[in-house]
Protein backbone atom coordinates (compact mmCIF):
# COMPACT_ATOMS: atom_id res chain seq x y z
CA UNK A 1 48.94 18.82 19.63
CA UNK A 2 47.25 19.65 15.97
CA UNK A 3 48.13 15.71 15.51
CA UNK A 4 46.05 14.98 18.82
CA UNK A 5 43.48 16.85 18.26
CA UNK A 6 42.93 15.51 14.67
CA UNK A 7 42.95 11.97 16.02
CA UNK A 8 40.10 13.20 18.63
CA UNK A 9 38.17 14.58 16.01
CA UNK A 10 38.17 11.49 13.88
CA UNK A 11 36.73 9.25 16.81
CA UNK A 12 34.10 11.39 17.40
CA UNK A 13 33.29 11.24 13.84
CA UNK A 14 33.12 7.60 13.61
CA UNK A 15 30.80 7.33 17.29
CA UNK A 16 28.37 4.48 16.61
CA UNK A 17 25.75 7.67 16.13
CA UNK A 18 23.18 4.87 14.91
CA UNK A 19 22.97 2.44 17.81
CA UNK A 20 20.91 4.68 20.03
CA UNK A 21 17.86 2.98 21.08
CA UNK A 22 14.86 4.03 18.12
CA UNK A 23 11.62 5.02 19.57
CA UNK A 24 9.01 3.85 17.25
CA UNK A 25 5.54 3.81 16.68
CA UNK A 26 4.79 -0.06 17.29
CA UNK A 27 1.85 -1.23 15.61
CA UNK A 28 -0.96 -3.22 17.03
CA UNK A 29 -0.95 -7.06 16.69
CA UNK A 30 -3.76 -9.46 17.48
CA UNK A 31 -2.66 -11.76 20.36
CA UNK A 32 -6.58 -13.21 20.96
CA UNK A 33 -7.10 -16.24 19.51
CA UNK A 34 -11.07 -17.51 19.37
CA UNK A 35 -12.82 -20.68 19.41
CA UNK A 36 -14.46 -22.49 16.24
CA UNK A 37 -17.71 -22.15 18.43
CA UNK A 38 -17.42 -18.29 19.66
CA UNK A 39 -20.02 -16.07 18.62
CA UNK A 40 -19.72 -12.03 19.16
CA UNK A 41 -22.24 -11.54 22.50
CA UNK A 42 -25.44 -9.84 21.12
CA UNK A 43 -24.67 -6.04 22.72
CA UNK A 44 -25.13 -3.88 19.74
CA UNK A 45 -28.12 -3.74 17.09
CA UNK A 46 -28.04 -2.05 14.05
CA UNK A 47 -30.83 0.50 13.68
CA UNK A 48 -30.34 1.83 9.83
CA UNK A 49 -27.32 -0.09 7.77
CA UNK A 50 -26.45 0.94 4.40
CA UNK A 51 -23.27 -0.82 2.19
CA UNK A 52 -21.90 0.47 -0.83
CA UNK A 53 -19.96 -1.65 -2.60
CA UNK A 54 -17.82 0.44 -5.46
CA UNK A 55 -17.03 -1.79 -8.59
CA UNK A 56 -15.69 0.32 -10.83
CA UNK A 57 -11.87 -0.16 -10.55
CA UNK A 58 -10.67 -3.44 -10.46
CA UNK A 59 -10.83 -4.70 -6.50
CA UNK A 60 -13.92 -4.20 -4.61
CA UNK A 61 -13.84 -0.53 -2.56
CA UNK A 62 -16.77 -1.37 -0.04
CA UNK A 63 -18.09 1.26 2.79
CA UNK A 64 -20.51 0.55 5.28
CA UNK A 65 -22.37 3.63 7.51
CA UNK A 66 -24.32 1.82 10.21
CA UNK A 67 -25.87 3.27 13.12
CA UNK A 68 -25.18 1.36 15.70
CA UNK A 69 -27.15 1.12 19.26
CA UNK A 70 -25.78 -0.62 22.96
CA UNK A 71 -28.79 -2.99 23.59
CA UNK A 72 -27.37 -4.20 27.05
CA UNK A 73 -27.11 -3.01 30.35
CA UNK A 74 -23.47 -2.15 30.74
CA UNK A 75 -21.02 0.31 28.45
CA UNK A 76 -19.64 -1.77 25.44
CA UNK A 77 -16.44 -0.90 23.55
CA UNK A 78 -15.57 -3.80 21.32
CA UNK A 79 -17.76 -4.44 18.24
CA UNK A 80 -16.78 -7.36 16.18
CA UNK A 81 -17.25 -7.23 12.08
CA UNK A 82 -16.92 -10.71 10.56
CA UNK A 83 -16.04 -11.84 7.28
CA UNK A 84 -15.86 -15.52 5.56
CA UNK A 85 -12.53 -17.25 6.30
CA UNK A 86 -11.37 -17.87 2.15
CA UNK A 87 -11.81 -13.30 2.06
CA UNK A 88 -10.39 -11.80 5.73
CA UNK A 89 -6.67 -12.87 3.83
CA UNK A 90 -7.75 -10.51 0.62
CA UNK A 91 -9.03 -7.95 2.87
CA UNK A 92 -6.81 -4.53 3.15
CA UNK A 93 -7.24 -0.99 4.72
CA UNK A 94 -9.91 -1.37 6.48
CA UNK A 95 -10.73 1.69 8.66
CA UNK A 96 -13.24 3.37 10.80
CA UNK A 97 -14.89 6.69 11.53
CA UNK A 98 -17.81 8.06 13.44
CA UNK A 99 -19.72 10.12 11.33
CA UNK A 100 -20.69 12.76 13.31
CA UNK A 101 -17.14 13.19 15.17
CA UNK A 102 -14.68 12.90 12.10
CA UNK A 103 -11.90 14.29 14.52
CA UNK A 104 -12.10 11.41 16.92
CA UNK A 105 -9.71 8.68 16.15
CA UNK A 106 -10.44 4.80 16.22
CA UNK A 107 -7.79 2.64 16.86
CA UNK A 108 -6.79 0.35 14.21
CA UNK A 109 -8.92 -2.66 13.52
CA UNK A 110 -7.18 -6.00 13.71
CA UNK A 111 -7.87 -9.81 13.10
CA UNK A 112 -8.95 -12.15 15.61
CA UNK A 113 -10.00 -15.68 15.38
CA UNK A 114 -7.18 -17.39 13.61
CA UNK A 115 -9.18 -21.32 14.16
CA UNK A 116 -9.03 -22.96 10.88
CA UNK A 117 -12.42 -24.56 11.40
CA UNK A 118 -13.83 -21.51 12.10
CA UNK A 119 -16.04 -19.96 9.07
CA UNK A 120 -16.00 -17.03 9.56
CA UNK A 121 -13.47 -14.83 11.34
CA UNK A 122 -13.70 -11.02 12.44
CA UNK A 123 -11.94 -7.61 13.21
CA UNK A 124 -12.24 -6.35 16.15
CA UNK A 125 -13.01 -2.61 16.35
CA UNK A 126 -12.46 -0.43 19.83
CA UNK A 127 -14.38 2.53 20.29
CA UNK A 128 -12.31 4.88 21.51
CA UNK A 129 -14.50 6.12 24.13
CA UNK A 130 -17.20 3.48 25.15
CA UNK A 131 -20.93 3.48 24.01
CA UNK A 132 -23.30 3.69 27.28
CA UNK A 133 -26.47 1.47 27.24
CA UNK A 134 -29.05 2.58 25.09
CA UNK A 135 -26.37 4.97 23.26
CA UNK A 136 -26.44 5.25 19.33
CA UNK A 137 -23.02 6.10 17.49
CA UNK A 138 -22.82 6.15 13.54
CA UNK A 139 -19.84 4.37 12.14
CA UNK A 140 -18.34 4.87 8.91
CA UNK A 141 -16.44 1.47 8.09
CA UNK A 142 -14.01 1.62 4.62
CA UNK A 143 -12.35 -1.68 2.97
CA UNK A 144 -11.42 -3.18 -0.04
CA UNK A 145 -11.25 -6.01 -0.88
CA UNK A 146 -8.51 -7.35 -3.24
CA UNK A 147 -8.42 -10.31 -5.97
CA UNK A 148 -12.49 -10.06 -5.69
CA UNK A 149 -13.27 -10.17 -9.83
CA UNK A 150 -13.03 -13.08 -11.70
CA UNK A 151 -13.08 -13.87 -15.65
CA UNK A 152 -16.12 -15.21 -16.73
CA UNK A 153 -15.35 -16.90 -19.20
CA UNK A 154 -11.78 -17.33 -17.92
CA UNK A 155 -10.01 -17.58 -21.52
CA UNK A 156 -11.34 -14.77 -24.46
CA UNK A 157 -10.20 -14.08 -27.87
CA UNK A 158 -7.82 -11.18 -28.52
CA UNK A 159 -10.15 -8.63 -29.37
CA UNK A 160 -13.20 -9.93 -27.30
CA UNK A 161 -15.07 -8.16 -24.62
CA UNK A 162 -13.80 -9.08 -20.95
CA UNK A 163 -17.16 -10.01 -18.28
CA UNK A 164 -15.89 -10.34 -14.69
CA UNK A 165 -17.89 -11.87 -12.06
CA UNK A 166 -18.49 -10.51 -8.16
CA UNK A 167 -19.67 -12.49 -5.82
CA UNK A 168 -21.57 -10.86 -2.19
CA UNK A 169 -23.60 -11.13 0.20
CA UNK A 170 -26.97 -9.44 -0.32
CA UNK A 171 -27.70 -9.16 3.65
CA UNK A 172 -24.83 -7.90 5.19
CA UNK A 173 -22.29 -10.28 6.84
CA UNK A 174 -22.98 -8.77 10.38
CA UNK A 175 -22.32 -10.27 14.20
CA UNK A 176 -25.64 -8.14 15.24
CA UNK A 177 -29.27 -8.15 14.31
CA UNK A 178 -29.90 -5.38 11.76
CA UNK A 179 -33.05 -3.54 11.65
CA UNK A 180 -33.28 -2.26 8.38
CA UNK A 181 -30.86 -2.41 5.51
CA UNK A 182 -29.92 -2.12 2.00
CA UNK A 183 -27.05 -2.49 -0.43
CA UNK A 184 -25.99 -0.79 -3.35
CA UNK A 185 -23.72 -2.18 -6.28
CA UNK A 186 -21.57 0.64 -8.58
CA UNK A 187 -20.45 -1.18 -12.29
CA UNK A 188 -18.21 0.71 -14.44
CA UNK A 189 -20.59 0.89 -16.99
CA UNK A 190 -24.19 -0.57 -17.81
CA UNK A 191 -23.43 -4.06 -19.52
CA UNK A 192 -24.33 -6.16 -16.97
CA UNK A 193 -25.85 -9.25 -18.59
CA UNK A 194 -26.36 -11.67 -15.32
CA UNK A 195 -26.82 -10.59 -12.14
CA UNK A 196 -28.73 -12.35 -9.15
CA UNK A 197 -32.55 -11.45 -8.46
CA UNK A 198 -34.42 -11.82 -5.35
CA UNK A 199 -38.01 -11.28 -6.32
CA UNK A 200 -39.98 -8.04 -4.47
CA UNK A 201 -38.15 -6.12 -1.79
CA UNK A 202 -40.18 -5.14 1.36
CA UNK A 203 -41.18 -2.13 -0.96
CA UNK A 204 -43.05 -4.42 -3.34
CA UNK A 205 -40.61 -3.50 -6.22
CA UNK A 206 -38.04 -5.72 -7.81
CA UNK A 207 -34.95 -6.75 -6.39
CA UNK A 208 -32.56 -5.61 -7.05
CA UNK A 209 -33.27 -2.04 -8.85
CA UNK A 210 -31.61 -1.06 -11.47
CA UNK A 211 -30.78 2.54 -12.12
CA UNK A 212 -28.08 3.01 -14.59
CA UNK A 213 -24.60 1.17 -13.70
CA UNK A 214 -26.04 0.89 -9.77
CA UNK A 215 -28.21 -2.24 -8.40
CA UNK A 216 -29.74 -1.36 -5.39
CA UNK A 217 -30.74 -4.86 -2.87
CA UNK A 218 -33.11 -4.15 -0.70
CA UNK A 219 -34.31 -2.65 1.68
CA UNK A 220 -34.46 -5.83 3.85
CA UNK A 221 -35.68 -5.46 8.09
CA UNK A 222 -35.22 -7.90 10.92
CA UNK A 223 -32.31 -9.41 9.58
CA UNK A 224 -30.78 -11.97 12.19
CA UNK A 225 -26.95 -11.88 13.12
CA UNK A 226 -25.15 -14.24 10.61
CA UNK A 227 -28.04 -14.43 7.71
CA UNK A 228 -26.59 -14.43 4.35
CA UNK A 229 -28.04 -14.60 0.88
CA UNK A 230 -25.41 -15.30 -1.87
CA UNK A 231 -25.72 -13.17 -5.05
CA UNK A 232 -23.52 -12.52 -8.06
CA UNK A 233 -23.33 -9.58 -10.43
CA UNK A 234 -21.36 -10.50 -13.93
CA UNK A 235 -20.75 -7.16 -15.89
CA UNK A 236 -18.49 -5.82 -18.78
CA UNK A 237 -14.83 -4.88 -17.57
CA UNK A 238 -12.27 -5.11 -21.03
CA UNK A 239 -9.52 -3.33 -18.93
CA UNK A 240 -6.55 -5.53 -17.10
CA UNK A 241 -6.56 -6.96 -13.90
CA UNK A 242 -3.56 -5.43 -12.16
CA UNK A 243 -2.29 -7.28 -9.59
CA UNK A 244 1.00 -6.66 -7.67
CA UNK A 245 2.53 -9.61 -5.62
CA UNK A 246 5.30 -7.31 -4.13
CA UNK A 247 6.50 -3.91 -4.59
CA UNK A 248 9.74 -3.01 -3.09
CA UNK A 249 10.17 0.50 -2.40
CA UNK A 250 13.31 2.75 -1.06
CA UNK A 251 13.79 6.24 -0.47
CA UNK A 252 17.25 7.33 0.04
CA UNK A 253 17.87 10.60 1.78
CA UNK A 254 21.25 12.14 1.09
CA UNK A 255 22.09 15.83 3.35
CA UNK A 256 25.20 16.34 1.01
CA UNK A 257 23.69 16.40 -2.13
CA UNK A 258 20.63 17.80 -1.10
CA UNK A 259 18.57 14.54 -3.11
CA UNK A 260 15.97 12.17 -2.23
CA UNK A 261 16.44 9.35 -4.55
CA UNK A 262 13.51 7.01 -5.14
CA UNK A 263 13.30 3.61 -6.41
CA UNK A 264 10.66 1.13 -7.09
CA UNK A 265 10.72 -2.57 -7.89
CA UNK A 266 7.47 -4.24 -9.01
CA UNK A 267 6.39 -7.30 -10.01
CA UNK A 268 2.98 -7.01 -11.43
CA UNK A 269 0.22 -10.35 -13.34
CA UNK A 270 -2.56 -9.19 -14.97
CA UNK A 271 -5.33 -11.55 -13.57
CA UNK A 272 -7.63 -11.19 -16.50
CA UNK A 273 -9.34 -13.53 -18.72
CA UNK A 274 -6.26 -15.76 -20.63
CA UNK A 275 -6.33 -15.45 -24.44
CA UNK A 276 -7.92 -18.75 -26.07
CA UNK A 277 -5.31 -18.57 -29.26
CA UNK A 278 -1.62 -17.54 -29.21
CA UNK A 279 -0.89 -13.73 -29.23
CA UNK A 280 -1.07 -12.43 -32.85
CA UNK A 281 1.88 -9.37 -32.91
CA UNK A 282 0.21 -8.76 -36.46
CA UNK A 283 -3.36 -8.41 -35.16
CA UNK A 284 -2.32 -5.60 -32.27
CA UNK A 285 -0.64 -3.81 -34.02
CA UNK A 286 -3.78 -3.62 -36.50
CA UNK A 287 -5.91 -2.71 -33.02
CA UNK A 288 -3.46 0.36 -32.36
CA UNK A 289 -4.96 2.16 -35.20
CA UNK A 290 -8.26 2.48 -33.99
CA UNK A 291 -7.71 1.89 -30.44
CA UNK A 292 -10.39 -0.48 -29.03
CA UNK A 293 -10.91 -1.50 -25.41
CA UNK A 294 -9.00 -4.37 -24.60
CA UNK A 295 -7.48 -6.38 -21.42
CA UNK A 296 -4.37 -6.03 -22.00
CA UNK A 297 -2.15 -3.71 -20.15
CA UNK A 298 -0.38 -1.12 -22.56
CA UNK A 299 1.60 1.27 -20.73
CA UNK A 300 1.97 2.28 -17.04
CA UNK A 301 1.11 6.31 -15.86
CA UNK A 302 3.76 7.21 -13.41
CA UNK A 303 3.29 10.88 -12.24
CA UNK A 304 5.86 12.16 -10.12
CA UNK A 305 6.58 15.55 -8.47
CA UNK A 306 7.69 18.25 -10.60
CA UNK A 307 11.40 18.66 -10.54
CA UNK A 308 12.18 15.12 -10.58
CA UNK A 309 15.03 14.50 -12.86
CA UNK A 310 17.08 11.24 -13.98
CA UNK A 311 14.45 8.90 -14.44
CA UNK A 312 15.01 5.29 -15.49
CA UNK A 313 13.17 1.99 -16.49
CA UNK A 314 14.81 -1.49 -16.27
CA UNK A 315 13.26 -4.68 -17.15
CA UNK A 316 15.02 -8.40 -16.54
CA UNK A 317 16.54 -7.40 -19.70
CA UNK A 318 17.59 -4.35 -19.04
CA UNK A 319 17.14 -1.04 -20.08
CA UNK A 320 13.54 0.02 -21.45
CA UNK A 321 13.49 2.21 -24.42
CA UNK A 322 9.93 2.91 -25.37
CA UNK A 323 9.28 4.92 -22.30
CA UNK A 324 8.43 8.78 -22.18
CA UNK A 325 9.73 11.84 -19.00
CA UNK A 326 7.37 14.94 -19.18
CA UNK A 327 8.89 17.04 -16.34
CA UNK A 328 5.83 19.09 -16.10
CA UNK A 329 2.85 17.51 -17.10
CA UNK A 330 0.13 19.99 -15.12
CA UNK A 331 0.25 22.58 -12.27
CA UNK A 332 0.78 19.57 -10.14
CA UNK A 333 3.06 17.13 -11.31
CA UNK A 334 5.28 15.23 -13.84
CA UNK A 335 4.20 12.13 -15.83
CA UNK A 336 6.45 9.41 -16.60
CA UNK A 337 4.94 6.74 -19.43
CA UNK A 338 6.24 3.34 -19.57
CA UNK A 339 5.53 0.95 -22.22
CA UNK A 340 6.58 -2.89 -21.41
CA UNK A 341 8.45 -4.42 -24.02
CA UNK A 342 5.14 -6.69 -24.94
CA UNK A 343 1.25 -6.02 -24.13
CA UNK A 344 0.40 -7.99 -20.73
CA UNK A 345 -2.49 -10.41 -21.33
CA UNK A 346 -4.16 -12.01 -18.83
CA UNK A 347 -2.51 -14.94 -16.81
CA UNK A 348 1.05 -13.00 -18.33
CA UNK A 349 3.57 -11.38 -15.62
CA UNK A 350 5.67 -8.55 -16.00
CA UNK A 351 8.53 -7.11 -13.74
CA UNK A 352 11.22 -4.02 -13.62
CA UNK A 353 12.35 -1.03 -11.81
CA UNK A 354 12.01 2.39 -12.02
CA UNK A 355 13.69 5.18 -10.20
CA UNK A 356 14.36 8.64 -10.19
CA UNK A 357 15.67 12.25 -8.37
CA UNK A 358 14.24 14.81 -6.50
CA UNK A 359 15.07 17.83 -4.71
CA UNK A 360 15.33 17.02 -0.98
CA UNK A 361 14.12 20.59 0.34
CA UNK A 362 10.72 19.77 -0.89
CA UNK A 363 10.62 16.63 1.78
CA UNK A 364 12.71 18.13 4.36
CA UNK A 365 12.79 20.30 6.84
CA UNK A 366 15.16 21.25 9.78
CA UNK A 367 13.70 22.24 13.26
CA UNK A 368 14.27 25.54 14.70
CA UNK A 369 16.20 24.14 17.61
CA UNK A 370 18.20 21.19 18.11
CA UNK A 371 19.46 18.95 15.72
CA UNK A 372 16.26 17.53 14.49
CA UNK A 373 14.59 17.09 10.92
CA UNK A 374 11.18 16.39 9.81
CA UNK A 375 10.85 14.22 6.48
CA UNK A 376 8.09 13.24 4.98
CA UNK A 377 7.38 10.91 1.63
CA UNK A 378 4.52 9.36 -0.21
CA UNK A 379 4.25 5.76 1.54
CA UNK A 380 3.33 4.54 -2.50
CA UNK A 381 3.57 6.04 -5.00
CA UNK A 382 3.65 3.60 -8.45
CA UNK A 383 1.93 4.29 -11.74
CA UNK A 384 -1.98 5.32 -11.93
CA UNK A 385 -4.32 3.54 -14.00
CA UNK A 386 -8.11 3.99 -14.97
CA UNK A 387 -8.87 0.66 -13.80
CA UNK A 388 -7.06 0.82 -10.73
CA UNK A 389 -3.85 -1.12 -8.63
CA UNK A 390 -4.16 -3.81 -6.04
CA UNK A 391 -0.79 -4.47 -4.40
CA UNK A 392 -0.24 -7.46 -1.98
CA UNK A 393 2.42 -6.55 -0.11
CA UNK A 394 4.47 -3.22 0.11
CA UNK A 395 7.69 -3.14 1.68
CA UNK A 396 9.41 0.68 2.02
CA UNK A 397 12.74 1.21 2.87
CA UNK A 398 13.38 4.97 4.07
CA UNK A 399 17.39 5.33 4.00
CA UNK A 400 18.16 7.93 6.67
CA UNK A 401 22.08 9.42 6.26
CA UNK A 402 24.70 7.84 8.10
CA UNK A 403 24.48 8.77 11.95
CA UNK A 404 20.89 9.80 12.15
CA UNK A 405 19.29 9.08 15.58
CA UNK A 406 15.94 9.27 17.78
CA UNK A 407 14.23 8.14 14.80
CA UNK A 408 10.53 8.49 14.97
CA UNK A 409 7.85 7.71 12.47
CA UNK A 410 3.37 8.75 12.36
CA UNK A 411 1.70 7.54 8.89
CA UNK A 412 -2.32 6.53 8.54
CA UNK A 413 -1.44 3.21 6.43
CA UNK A 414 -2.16 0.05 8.22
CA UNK A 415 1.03 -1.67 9.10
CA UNK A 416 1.64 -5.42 9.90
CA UNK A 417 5.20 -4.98 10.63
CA UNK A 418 8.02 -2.43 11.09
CA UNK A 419 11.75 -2.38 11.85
CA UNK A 420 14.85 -0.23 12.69
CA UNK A 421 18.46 -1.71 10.46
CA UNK A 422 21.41 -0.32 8.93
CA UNK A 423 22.00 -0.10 5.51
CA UNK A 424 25.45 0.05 4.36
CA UNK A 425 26.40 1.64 0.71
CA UNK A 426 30.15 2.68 -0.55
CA UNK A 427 32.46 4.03 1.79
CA UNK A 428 30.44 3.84 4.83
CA UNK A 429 31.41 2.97 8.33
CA UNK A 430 28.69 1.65 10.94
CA UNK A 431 25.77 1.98 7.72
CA UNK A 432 22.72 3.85 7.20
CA UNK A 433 20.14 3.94 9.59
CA UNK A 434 17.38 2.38 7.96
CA UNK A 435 13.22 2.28 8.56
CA UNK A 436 11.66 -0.72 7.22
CA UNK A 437 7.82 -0.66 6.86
CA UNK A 438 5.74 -3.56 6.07
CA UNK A 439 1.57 -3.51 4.90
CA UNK A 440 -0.32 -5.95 2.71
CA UNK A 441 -3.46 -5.60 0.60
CA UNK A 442 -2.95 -1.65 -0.46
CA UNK A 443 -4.71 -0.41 -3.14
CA UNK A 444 -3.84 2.68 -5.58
CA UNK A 445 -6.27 4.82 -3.40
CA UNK A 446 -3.73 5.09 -0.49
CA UNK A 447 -1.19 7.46 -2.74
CA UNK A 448 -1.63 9.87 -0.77
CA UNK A 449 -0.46 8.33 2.41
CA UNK A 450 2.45 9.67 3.95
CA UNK A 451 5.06 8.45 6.31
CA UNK A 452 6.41 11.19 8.54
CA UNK A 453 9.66 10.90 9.91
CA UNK A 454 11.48 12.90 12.62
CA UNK A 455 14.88 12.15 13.35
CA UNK A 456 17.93 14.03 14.80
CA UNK A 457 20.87 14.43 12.59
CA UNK A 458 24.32 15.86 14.57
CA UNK A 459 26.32 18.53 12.85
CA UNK A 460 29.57 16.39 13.39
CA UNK A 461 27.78 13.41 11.66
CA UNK A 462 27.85 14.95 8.15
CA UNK A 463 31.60 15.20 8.31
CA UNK A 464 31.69 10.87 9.15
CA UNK A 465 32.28 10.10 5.58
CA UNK A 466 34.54 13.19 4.16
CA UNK A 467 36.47 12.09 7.47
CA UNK A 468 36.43 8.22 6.78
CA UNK A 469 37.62 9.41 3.33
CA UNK A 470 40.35 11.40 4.31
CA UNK A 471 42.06 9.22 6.57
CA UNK A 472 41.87 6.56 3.90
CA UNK A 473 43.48 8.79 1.31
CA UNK A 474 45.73 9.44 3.93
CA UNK A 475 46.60 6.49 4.88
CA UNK A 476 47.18 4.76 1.78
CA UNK A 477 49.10 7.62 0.85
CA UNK A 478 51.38 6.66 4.42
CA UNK A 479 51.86 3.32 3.05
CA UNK A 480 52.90 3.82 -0.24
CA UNK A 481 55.81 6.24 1.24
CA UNK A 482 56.63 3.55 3.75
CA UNK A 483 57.14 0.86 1.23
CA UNK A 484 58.90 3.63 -1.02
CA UNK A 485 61.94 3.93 1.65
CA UNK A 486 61.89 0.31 2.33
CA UNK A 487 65.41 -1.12 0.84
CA UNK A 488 64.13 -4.37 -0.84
CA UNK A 489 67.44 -4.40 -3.07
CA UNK A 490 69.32 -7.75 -3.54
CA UNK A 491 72.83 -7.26 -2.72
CA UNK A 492 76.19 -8.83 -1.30
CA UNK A 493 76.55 -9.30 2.36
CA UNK A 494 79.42 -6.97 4.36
């Protein structure tokens, strides 16, 4: 009977706990195509319209407040922003708020108008609650824009000065006629040597003004849906141009050993301006002595939470030496430093990994009832620079234990894609039950995004593996005693 009920036991242990059906958040996906010839009906005016357009990292962080007013006869809920065909790719986290209702939550924006001899296509943002005629609502409308600097001149001496270039818009790209607006630039610093003038503003001053690092354009009124005026601001920016083609993240949740294990692969190219010579070893290290401003990327900042331990940094090569753990850096975190084997000019790539532990009770917590558990983790987290991060694409793994179920997830980042799989590591039966999240165009703002997870987590399904273990032991152990009394001797027949 003990024999039985063993047998029962193990079955239930190896259930296919995974395969229930996941109920997921699904994001939204455009399914509207539009015409080269459509044009956003003229519904909505724009009363007062102010852009700010931050420069001082190295993608463009651009925020538009517009108050917008329902100039036709019936309630409107779809208002169309547009952007040039060659930038809507670049474009990443784009979201919206009212201003006066901060609470009140807009459905994510997404991209319609997918002709290719279309100039212009737009997102398409849905009020949550629609705007009656005559109705005035103040939006709030964040973006950034990513690969938006470029190296003039494109190739510098070692030690030179690195100008970048931005190129805008000085009316606002907008599908409706603005009343009044005005755009201000932010520079890192107050080199600017070239930027684009427009003669008097409707104030009679010069246009743009210039107060400090921050060009003001405008004010401009009656400005007609689709009216552009193309300006350029070139400015001093001798810090690298960090760019991230993919960064492959996983987060590995173990109940037993009470560890969240984190891993990051990257592969970053500084975009700067190229170096006109060959790298001189000789002349750097002369630099590091009085430690000038220069393009090329030194070290990466990595904080991490304090109490992560076991930290590690692996190039192609392998193992990375000239790297530095503080556990406690601050009140708030740790800070790992990692040096690359070589400085990073422009036009030069660099890739590794880096990983560490950390204690799983500060990212999980069990429900009072049931057999539920509430995790949540950083959706990025990857090293922090002065000058800023621009990553293309993001792709985070979150590796659930073995039998988790009902699994759930709620995070603010924009998501193109998402998707429910198994993972399967050492000594595991069906595999771990894995959430795969997908965004492009994130910028080192977003670190402090998180991805919530809920799942439900059986008490039987922590003793899968110690059981799949056992009865391996056990039956190896079986077969070594049945060969044992086999009689495999060679002797004379009776």
């Amino acid at each position: 009977m003990r024999s039985l009920s063993l047998l029962a036991s193990c079955a239930a242990a190896l259930l296919p706990f995974a395969q229930a059906e996941s109920n997921l958040t699904v994001p939204e996906v455009s399914k509207q195509i539009l015409s080269s010839t459509f044009k956003p009906q003229q519904v909505f005016q724009h009363t007062n319209l102010v852009r700010t357009i931050n420069l001082e990292k190295e993608y463009s962080r651009e925020t538009i407040n517009v108050v917008v007013e329902n100039v036709d006869d019936r309630p409107q809920f779809e208002y169309y922003l547009p952007f040039e065909q060659s930038i809507i790719a670049r474009v990443g986290g784009l979201e919206v708020k009212e201003k006066n209702r901060p609470d009140l939550v807009y459905p994510q924006p997404y991209i319609v108008g997918y002709d290719t001899y279309s100039p212009e296509e737009y997102f398409l943002i849905t009020f949550p609650v629609s705007l009656e005629p005559k109705q005035k609502v103040t939006l709030s409308i964040t973006y950034s824009i990513l690969s938006a600097l470029k190296p003039v001149p494109a190739s510098i001496n070692q030690a030179d000065k690195q100008y970048v270039q931005f190129g805008f818009s000085a009316y606002v790209p907008s599908a409706y006629k603005t009343l009044k607006q005005k755009t201000k630039v932010k520079l890192p610093s107050t080199d600017a040597p070239e930027y684009t003038t427009l003669g008097v503003n409707e104030d009679g001053k010069d246009d743009p003004q210039k107060q400090g690092a921050t060009f003001t354009y405008g004010p401009y009124t009656d400005i007609p849906a689709g009216a552009t005026y193309v300006a350029a601001i070139r400015y001093e920016f001798t810090k690298p141009l960090l760019h991230s083609t993919l960064l492959e993240r996983d987060v590995e949740v173990s109940h037993w050993g009470g560890n969240l294990a984190t891993e990051e692969r990257h592969w970053f190219e500084n975009r700067g301006a190229t170096l006109k010579a060959q790298f001189s070893r000789v002349a750097w290290q002369q630099m590091q002595y009085y430690h000038p401003a220069t393009s090329a990327l030194k070290e990466f900042q990595y904080p991490v939470m304090i109490g992560s331990t076991d930290p590690y940094f692996i190039d192609d090569i392998g193992n990375v030496s000239t790297s530095r753990f503080r556990p406690v850096n601050n009140a708030k975190e740790g800070l790992l430093e990692l040096r690359p084997r070589y400085p990073i000019f422009g036009g030069w790539k660099y890739s590794f990994r880096v990983g560490w532990d950390s204690n799983l009770k500060n990212f999980l917590r069990k429900l009072k009832t049931g057999d539920g558990y509430v995790l949540k983790v950083p959706f990025i987290e990857g090293p922090k620079q002065g000058e800023g991060v621009e990553y293309e694409k993001v792709v985070l793994r979150i590796v659930l234990p073995e039998g988790a179920t009902n699994v759930k997830y709620e995070t603010s980042m924009p998501l193109i894609g998402e998707k429910l799989d198994m993972h399967r590591t050492f000594m595991d039966t069906l595999g771990r039950t894995t959430l795969k999240l997908t965004a492009l165009n994130v910028v080192d703002d977003f670190r402090d995004r998180d991805v919530i997870v809920t799942y439900d987590y059986p008490f039987m399904a922590g003793f899968r593996k110690p059981t799949v273990i056992f009865a391996s032991v056990l039956g190896t152990f079986s077969f070594a005693w049945v060969v044992s009394k086999l009689d495999v001797s060679i002797g004379r027949k009776a």
